[in-house]
N, C-alpha and C. Protein backbone atom coordinates (compact mmCIF):
# COMPACT_ATOMS: atom_id res chain seq x y z
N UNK A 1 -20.57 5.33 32.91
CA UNK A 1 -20.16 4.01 33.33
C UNK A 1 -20.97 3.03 32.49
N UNK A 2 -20.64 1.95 32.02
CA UNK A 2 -21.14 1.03 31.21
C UNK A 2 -21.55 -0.05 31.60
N UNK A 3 -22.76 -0.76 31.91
CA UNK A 3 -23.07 -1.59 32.38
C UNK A 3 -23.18 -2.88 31.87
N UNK A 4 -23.62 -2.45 30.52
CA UNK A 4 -23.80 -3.54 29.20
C UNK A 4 -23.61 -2.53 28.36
N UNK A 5 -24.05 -3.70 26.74
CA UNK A 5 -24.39 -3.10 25.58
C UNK A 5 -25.35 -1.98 25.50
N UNK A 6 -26.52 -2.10 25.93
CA UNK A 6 -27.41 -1.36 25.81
C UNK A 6 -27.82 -0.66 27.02
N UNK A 7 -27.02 -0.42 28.51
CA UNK A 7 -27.22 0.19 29.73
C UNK A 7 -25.72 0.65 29.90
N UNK A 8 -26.16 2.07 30.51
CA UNK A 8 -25.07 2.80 30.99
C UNK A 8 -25.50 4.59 31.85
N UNK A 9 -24.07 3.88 32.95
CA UNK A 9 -25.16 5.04 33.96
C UNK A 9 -24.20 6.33 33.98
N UNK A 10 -24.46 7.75 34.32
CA UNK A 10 -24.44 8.72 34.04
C UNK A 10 -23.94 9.27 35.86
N UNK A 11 -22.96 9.05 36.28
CA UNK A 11 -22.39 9.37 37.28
C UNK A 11 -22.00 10.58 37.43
N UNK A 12 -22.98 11.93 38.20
CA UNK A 12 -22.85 13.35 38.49
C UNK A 12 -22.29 13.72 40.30
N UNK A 13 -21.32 15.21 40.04
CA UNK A 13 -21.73 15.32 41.03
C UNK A 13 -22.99 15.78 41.72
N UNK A 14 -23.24 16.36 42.71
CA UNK A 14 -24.02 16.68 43.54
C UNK A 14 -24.60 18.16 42.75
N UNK A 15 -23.54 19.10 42.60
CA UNK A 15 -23.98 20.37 42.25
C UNK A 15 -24.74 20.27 41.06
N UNK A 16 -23.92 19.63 39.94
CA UNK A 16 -24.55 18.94 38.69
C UNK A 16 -24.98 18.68 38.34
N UNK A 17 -25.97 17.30 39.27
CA UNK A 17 -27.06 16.60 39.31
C UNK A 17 -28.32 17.82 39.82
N UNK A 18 -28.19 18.83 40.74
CA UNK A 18 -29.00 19.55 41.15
C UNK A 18 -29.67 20.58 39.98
N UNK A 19 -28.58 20.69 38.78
CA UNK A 19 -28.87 21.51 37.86
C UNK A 19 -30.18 20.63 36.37
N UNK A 20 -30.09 19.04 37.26
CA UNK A 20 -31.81 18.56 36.56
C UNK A 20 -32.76 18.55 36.95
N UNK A 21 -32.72 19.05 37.91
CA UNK A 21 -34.01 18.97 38.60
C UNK A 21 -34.34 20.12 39.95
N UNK A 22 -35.63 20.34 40.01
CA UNK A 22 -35.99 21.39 41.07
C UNK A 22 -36.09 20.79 42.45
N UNK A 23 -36.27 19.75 42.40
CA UNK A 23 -36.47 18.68 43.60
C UNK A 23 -35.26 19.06 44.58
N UNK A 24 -35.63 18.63 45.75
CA UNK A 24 -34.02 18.78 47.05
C UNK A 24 -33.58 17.33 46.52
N UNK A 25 -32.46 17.07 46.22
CA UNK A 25 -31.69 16.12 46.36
C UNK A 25 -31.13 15.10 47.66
N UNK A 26 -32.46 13.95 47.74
CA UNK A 26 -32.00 13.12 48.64
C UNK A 26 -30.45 12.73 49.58
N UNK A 27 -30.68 12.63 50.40
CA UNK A 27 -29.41 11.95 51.33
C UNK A 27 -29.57 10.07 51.64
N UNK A 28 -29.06 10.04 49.89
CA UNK A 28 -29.28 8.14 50.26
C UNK A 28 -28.62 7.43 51.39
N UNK A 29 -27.77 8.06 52.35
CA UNK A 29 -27.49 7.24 53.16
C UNK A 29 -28.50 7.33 54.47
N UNK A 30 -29.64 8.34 54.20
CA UNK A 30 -30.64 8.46 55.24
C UNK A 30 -32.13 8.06 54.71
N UNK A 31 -32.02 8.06 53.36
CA UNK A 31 -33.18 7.94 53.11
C UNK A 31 -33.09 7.25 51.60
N UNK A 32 -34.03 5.91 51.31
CA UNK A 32 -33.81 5.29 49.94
C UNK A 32 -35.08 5.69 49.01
N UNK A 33 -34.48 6.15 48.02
CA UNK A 33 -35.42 6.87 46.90
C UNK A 33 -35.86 5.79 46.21
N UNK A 34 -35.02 4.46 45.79
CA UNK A 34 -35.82 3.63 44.76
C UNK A 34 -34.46 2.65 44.52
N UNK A 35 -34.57 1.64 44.59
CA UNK A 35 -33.65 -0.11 44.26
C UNK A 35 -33.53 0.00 43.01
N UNK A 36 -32.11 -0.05 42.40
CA UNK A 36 -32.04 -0.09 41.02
C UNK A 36 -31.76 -1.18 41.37
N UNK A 37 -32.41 -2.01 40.04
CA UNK A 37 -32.40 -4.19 39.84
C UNK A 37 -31.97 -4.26 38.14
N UNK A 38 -30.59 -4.72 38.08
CA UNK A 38 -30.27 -5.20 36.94
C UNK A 38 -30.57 -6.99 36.87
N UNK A 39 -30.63 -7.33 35.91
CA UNK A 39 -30.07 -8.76 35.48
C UNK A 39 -28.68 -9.34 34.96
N UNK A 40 -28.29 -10.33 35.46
CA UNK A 40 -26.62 -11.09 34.99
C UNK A 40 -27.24 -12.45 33.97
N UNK A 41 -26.30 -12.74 33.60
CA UNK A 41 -26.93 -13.82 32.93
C UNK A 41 -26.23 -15.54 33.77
N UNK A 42 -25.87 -15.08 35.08
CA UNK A 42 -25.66 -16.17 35.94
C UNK A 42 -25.24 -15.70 37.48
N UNK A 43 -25.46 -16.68 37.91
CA UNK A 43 -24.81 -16.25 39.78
C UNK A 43 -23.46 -15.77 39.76
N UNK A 44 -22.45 -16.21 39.04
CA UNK A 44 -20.58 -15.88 39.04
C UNK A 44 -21.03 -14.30 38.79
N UNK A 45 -22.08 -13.96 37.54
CA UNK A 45 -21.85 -12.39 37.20
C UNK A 45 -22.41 -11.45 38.13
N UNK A 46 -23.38 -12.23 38.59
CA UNK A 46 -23.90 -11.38 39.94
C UNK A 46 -22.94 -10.86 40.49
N UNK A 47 -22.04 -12.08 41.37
CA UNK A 47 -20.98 -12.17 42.30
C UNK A 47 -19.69 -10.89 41.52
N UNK A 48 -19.58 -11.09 40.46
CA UNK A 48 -18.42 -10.29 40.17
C UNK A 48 -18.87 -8.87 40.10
N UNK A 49 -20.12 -8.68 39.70
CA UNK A 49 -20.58 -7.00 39.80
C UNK A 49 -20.46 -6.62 41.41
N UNK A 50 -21.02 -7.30 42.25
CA UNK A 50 -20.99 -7.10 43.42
C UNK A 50 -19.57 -6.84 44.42
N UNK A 51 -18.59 -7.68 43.63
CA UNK A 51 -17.39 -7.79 44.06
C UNK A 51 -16.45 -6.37 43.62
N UNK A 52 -17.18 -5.98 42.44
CA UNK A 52 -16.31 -4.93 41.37
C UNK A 52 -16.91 -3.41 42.40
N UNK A 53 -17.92 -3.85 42.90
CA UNK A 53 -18.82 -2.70 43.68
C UNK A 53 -17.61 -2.45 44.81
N UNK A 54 -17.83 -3.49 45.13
CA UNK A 54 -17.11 -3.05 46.96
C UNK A 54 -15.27 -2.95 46.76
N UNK A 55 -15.21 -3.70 45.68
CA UNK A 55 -13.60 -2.89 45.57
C UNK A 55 -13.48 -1.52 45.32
N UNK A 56 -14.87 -0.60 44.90
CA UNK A 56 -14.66 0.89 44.51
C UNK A 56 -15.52 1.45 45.39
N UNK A 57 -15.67 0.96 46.32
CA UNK A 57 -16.23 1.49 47.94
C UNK A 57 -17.44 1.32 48.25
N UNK A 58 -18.16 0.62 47.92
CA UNK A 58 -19.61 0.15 48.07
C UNK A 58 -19.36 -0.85 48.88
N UNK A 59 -20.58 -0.66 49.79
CA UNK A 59 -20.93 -1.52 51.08
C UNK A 59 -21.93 -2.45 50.94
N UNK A 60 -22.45 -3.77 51.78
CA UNK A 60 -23.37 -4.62 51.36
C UNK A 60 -23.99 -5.00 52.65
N UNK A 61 -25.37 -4.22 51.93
CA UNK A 61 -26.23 -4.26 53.18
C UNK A 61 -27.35 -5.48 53.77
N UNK A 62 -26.65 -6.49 52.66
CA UNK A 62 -27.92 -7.71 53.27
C UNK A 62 -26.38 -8.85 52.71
N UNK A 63 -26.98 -10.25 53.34
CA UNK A 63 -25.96 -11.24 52.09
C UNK A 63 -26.96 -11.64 51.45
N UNK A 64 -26.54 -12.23 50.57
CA UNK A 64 -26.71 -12.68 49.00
C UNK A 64 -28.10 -14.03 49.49
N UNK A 65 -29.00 -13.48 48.44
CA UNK A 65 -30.01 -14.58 48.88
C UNK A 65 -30.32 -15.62 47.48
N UNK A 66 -29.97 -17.19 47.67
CA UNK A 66 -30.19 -17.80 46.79
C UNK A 66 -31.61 -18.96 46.97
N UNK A 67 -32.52 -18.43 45.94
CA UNK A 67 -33.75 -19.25 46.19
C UNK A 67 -33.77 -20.66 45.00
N UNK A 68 -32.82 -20.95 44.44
CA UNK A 68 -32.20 -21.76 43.65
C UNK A 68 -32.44 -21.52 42.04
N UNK A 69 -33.72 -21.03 41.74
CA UNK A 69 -34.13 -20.51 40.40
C UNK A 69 -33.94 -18.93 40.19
N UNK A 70 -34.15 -17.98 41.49
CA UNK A 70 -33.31 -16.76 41.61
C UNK A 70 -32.00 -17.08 42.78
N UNK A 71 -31.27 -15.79 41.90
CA UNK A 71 -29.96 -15.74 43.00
C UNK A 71 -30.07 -13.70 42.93
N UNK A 72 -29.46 -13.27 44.09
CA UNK A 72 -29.98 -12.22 44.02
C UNK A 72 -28.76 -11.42 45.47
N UNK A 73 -28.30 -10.50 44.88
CA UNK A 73 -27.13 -10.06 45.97
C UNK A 73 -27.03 -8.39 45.42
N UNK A 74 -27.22 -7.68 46.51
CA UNK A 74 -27.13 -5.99 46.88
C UNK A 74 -25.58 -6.01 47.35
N UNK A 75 -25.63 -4.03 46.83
CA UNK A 75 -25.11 -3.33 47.57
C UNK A 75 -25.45 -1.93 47.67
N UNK A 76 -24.93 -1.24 48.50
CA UNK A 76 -24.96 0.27 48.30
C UNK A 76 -23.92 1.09 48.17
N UNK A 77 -23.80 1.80 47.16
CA UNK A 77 -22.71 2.97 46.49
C UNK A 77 -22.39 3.76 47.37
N UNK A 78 -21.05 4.16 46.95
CA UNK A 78 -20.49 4.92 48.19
C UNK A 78 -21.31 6.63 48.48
N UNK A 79 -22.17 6.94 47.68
CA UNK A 79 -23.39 7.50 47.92
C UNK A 79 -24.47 7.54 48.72
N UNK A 80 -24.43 5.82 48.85
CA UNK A 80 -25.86 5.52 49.82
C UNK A 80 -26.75 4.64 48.67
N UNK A 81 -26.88 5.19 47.40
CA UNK A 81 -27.83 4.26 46.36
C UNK A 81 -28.33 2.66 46.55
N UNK A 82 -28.98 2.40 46.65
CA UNK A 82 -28.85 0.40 46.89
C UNK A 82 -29.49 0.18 45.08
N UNK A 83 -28.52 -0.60 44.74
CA UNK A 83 -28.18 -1.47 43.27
C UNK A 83 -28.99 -3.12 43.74
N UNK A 84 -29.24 -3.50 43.04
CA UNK A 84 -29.69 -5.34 43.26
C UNK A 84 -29.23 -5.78 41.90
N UNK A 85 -28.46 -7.10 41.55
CA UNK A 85 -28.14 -7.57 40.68
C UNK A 85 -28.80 -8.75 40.92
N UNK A 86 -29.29 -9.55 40.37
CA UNK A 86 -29.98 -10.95 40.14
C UNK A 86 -29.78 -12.05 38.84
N UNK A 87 -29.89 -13.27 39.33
CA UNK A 87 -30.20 -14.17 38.04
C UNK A 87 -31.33 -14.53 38.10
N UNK A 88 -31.75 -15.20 37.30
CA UNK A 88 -32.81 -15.76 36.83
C UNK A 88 -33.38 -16.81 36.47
N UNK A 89 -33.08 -18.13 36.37
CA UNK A 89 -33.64 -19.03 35.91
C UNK A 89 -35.37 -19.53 35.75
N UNK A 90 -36.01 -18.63 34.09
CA UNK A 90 -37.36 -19.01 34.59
C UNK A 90 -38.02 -20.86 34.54
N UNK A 91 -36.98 -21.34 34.15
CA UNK A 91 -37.33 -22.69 33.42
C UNK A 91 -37.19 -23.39 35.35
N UNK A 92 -37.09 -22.97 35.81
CA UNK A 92 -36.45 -23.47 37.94
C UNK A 92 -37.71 -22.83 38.21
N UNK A 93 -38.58 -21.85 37.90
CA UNK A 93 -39.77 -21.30 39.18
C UNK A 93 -40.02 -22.32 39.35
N UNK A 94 -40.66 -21.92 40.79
CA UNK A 94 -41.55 -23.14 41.42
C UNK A 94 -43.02 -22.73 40.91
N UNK A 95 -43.40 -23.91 41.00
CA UNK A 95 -45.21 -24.22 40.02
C UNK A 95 -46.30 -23.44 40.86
N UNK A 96 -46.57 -22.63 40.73
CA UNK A 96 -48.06 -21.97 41.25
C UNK A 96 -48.80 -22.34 41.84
């Protein structure tokens, strides 16, 4: 699956995925192994990854939180995985 230019994710099944590793293979809908956090290069792209998510069966487990210099909206794969997509504006932080 292609995320960008330079990111792209590697979608296995179960049996498949078991053949990298010795580890038991988590049950993400019981238990979260680790938040994958991409970057968009605005709030609309956030919104449309998020949107592109849940049309292919991904669920959304918080709403969308906008702190005006970040914007920042989850979901979780029809796996269980939780994804975070965010923007960024560093020139908006607030001053220290």
């Amino acid at each position: 699956m292609v995320i960008s230019e330079t990111i792209y994710v590697m979608l296995l099944t179960e049996e498949f995925f078991k053949t990298f590793t010795t580890k038991p293979i988590v049950d993400a809908h019981q238990s979260i192994e680790c938040s994958i956090a991409l970057t968009c290069d605005s709030k609309d792209a956030v919104n449309d990854m998020v949107d592109k998510a849940v049309a292919a069966g991904a669920t959304i487990p918080n709403p969308a939180n906008d702190y005006g210099f970040m914007y920042q909206h989850s979901f979780d794969d029809p796996d269980g995985h939780h994804w975070e997509y965010f923007w960024m504006d560093p020139n908006g932080m607030p001053q220290q």
